[in-house]
C-alpha atoms as a PDB file:
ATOM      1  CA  UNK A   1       7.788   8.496  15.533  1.00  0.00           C
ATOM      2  CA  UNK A   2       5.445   5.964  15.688  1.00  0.00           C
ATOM      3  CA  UNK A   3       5.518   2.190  14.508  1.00  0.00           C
ATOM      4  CA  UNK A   4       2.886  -0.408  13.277  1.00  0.00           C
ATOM      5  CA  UNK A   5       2.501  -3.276  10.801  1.00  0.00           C
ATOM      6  CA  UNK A   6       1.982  -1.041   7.622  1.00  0.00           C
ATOM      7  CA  UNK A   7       4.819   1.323   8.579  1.00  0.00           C
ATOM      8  CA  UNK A   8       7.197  -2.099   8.836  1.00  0.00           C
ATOM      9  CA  UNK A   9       6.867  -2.216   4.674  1.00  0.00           C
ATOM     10  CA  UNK A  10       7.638   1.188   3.692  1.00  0.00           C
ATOM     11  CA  UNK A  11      11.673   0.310   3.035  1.00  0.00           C
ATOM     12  CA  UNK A  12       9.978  -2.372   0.846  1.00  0.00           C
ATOM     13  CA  UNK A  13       8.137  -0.211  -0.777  1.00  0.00           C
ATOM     14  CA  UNK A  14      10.655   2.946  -0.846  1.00  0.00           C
ATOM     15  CA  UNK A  15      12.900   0.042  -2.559  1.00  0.00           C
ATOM     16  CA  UNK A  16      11.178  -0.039  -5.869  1.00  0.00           C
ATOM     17  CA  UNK A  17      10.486   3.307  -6.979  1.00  0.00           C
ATOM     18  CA  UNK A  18      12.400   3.656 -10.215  1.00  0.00           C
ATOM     19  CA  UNK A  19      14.749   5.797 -10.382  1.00  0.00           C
ATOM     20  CA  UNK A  20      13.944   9.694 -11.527  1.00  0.00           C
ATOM     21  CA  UNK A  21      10.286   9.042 -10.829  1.00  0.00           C
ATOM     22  CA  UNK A  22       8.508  12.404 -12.099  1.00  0.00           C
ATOM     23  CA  UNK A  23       4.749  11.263 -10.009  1.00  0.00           C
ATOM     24  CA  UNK A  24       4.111   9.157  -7.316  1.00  0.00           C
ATOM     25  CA  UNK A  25       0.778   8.265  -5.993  1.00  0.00           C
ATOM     26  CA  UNK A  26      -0.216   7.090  -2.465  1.00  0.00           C
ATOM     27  CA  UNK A  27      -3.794   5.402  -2.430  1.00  0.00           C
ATOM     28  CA  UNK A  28      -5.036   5.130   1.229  1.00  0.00           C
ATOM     29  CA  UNK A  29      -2.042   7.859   2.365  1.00  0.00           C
ATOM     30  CA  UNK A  30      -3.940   8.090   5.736  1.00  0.00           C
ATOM     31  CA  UNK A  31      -1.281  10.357   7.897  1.00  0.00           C
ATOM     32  CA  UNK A  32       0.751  11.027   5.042  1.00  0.00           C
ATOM     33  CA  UNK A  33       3.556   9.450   6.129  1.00  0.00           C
ATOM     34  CA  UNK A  34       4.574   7.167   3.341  1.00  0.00           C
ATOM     35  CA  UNK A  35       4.069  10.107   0.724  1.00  0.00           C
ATOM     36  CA  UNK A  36       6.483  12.320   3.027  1.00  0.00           C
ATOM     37  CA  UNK A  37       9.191   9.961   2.387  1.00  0.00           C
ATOM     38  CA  UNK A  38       8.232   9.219  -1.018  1.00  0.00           C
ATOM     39  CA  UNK A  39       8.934  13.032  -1.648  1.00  0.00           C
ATOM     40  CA  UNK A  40      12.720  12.087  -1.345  1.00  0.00           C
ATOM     41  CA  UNK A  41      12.598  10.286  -4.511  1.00  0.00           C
ATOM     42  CA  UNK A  42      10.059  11.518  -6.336  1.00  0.00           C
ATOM     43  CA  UNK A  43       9.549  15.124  -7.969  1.00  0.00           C
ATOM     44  CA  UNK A  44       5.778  15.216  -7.303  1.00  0.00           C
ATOM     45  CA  UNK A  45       3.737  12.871  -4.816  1.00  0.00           C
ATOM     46  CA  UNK A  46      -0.164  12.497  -4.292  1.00  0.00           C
ATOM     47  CA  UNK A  47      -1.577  10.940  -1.485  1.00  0.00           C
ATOM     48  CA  UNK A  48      -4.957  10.380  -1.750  1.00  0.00           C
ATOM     49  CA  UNK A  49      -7.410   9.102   0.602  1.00  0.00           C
ATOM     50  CA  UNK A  50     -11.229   8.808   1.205  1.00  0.00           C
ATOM     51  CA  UNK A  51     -11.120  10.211   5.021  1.00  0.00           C
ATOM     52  CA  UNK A  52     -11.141  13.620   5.687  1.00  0.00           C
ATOM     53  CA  UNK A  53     -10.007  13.720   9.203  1.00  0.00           C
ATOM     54  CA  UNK A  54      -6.769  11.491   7.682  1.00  0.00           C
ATOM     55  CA  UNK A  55      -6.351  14.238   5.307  1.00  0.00           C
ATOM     56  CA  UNK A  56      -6.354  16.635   7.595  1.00  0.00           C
ATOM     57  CA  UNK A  57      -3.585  14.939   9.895  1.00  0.00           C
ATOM     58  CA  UNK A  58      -1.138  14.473   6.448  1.00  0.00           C
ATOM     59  CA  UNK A  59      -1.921  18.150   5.792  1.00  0.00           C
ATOM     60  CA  UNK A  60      -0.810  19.283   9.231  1.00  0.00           C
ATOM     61  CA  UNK A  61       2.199  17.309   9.524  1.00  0.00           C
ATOM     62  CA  UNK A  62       3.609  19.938   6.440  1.00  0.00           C
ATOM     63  CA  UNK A  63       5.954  18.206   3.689  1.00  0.00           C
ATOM     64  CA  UNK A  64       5.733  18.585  -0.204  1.00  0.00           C
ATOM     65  CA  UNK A  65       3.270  15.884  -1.192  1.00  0.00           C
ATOM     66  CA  UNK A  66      -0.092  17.037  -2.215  1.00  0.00           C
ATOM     67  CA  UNK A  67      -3.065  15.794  -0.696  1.00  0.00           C
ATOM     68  CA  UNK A  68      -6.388  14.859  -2.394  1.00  0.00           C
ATOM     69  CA  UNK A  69      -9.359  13.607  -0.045  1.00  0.00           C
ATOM     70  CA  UNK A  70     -11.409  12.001  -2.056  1.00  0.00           C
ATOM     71  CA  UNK A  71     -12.863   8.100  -3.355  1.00  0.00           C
ATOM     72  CA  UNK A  72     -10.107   6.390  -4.880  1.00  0.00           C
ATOM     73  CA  UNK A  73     -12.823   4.705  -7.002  1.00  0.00           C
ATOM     74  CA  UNK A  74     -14.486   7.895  -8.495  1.00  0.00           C
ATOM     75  CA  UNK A  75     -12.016  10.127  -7.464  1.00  0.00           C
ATOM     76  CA  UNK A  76     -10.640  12.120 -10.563  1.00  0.00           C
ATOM     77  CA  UNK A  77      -6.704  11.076 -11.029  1.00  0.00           C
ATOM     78  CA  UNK A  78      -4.976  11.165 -14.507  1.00  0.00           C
ATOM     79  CA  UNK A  79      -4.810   7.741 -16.386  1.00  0.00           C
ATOM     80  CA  UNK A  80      -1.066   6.807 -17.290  1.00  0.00           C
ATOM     81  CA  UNK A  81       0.397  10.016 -15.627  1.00  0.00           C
ATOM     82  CA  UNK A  82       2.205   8.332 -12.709  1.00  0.00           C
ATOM     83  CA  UNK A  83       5.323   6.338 -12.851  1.00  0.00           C
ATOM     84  CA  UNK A  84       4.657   4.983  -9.427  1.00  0.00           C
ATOM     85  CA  UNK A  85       1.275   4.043  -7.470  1.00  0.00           C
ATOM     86  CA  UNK A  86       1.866   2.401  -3.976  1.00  0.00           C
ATOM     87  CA  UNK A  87      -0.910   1.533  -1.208  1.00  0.00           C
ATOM     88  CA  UNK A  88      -0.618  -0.294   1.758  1.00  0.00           C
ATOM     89  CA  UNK A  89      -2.964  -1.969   3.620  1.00  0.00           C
ATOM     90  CA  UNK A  90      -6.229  -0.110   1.563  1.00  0.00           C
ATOM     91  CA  UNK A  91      -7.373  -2.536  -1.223  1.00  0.00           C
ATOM     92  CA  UNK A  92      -8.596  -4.905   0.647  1.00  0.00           C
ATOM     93  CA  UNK A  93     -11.399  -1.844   1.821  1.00  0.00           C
ATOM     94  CA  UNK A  94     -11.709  -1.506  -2.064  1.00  0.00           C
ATOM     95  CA  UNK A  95     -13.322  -3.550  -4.785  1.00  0.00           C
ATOM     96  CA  UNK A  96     -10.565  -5.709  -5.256  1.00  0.00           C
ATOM     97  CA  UNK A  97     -10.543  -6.255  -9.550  1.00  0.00           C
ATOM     98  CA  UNK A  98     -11.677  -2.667 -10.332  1.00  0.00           C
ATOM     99  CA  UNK A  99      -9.062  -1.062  -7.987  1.00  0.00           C
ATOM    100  CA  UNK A 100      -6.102  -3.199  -8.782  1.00  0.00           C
ATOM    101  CA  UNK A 101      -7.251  -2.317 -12.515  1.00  0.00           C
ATOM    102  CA  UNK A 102      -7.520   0.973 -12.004  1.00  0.00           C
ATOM    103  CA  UNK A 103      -4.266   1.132  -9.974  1.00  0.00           C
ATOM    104  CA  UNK A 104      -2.527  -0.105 -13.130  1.00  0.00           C
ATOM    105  CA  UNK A 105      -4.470   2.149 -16.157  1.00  0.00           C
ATOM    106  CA  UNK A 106      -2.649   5.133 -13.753  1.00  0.00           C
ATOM    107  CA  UNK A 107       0.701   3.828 -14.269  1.00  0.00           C
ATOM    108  CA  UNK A 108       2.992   5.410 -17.629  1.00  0.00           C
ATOM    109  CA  UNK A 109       4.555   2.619 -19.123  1.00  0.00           C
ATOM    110  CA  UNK A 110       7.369   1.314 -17.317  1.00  0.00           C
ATOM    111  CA  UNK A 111       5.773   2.336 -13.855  1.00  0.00           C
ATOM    112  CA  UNK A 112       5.767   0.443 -11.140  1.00  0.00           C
ATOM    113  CA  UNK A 113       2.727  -0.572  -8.654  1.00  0.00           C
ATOM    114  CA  UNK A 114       3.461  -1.573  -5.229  1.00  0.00           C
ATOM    115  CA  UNK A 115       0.497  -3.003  -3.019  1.00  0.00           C
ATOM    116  CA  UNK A 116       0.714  -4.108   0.812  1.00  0.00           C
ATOM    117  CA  UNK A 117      -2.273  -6.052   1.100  1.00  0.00           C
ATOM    118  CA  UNK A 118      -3.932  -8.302   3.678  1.00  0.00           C
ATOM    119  CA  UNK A 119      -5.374 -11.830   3.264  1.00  0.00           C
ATOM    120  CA  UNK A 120      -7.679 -14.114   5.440  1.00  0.00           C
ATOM    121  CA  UNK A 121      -6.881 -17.426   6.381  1.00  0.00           C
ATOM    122  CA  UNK A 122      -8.138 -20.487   4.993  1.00  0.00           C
ATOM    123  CA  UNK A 123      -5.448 -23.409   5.571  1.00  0.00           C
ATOM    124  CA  UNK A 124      -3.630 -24.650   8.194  1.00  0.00           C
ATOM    125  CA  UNK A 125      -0.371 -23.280   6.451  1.00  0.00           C
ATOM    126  CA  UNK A 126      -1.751 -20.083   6.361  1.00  0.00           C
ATOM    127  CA  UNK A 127      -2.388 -20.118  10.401  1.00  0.00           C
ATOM    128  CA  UNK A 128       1.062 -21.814  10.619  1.00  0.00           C
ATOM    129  CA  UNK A 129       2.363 -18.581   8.674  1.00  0.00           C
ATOM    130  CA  UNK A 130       0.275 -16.353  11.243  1.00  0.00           C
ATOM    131  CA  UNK A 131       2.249 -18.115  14.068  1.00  0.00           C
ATOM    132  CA  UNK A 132       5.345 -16.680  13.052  1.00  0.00           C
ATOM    133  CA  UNK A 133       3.849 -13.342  12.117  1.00  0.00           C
ATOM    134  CA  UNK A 134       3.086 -13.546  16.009  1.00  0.00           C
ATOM    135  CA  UNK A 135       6.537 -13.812  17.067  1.00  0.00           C
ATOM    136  CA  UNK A 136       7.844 -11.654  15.057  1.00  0.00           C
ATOM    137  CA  UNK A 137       5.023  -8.848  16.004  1.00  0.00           C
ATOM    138  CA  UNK A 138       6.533  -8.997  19.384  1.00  0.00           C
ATOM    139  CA  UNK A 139       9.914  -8.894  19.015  1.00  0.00           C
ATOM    140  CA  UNK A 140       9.613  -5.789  16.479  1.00  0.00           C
ATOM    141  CA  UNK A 141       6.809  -3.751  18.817  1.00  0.00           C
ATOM    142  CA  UNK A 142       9.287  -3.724  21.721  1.00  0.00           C
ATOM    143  CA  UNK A 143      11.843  -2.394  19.254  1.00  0.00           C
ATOM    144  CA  UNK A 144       9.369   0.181  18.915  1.00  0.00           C
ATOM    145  CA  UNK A 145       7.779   0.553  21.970  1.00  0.00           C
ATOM    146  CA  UNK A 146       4.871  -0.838  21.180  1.00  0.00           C
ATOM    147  CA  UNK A 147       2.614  -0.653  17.478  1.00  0.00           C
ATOM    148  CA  UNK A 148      -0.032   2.607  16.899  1.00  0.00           C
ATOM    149  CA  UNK A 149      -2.860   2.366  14.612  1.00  0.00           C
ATOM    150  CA  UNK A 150      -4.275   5.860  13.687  1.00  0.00           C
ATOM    151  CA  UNK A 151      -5.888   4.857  10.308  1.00  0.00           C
ATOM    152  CA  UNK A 152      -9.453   2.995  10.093  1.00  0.00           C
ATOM    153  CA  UNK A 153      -9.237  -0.925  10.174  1.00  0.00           C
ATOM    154  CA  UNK A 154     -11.376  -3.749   8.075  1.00  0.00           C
ATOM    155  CA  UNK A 155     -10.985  -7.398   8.216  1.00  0.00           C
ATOM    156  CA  UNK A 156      -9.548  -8.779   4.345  1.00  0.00           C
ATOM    157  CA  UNK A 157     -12.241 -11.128   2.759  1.00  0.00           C
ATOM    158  CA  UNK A 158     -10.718 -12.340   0.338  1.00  0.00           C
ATOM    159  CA  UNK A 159      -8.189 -15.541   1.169  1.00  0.00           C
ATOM    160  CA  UNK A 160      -4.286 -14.634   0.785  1.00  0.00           C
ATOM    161  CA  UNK A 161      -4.830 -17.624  -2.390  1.00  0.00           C
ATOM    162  CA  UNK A 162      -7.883 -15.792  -3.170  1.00  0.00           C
ATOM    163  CA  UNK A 163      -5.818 -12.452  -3.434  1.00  0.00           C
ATOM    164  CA  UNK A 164      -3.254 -13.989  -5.127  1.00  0.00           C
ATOM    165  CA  UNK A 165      -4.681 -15.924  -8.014  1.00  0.00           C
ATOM    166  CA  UNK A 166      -6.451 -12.891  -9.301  1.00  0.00           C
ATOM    167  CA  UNK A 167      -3.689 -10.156  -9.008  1.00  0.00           C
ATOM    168  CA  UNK A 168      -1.600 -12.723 -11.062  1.00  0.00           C
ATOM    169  CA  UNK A 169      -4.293 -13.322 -13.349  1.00  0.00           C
ATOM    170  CA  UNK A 170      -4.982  -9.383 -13.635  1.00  0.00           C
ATOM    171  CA  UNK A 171      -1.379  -8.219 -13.546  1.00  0.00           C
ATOM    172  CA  UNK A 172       0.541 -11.040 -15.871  1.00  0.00           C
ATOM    173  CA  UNK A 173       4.395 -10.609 -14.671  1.00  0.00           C
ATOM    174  CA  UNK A 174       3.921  -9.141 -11.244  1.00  0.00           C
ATOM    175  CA  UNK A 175       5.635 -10.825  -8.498  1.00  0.00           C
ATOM    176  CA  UNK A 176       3.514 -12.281  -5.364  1.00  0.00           C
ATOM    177  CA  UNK A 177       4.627 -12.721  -2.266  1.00  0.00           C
ATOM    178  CA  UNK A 178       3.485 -13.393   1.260  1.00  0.00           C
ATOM    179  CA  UNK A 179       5.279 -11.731   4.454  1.00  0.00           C
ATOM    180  CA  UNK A 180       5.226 -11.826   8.356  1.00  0.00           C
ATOM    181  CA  UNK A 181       3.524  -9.072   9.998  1.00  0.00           C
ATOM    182  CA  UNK A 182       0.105 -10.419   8.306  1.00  0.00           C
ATOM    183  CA  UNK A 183       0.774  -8.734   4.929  1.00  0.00           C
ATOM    184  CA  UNK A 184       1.902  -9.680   1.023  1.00  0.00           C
ATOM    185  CA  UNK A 185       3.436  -8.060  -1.068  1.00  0.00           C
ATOM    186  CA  UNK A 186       2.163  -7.378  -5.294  1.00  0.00           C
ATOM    187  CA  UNK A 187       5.068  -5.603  -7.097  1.00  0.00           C
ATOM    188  CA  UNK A 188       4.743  -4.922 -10.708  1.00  0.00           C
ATOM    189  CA  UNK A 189       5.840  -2.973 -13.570  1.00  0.00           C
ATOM    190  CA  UNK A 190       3.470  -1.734 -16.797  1.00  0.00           C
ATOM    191  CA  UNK A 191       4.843  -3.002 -20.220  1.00  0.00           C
END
């Protein structure tokens, strides 16, 4: 099995599914991988994701999620039919307010959203931050034999305080928090 920076958060993310979660959704499921193991704890999982050729990998590798290639954005998902939306290193490719906001009007109440996301730097804490993501980076890849990317990459635009100050201000309650390995976490649970 492979290893990278996004695969590093999926016990994170595996963590806070609520218990006897009916539908999960994966937005940006690239390989599938995530949404296999979501299948564990969840009845019914949709991964859903805008390349075709990612599609086609999740589809190939077999497992009981379903998988929907399509926008995110216009895409055609179910308002408030989940009790669980995840993604991981995809809304920073989106629209940031309309996504996270749309990520949320998905959720039941009492589900749970759970983003990975990626910030750029802007202060010298923030590269100070990056200097330990670097250490750590190499002392986890030759765990793993070294990190594999198979989905498509963007650079973040928005700053990590950018990112932060408006999920807060869009998700009242959720908790924020910033991680090695160049990624934050946004957990948060509908009312």
């Amino acid at each position: 099995m492979h290893w990278n920076h996004n695969i590093a958060f999926h016990p994170l993310i595996l963590a806070q599914v609520p218990r006897g979660c009916e539908h999960a959704l994966d937005v940006g499921c690239g390989d599938g991988l995530l949404a296999r193991k979501l299948s564990e704890t969840s009845q019914r999982v949709t991964g859903v994701d805008v390349s075709a050729e990612m599609i086609a990998e999740a589809r190939a590798a077999g497992g009981a999620p379903a998988y929907l290639q399509a926008d995110f954005m216009t895409g055609d998902l179910p308002e408030r039919s989940y009790d669980f939306v995840c993604t991981v290193a995809t809304l920073h490719h989106l629209p940031f307010a309309p996504a996270l906001t749309k990520m949320a009007g998905l959720l039941r109440p009492g589900g749970r959203l759970v983003v990975i996301g990626l910030g750029r730097n802007a202060t010298p804490g923030d590269w100070v931050i990056d200097a330990g993501s670097v250490i750590k980076h190499q002392i986890v890849s030759r765990m793993y034999g070294g990190a594999v990317q198979t989905a498509p990459t963007a650079e973040p635009t928005m700053t990590w305080s950018q990112v932060r100050r408006q999920a807060l201000t869009l998700l009242p309650g959720a908790r924020w928090r910033r991680h090695l390995l160049w990624r934050y976490s946004l957990v948060w649970t509908k009312p």
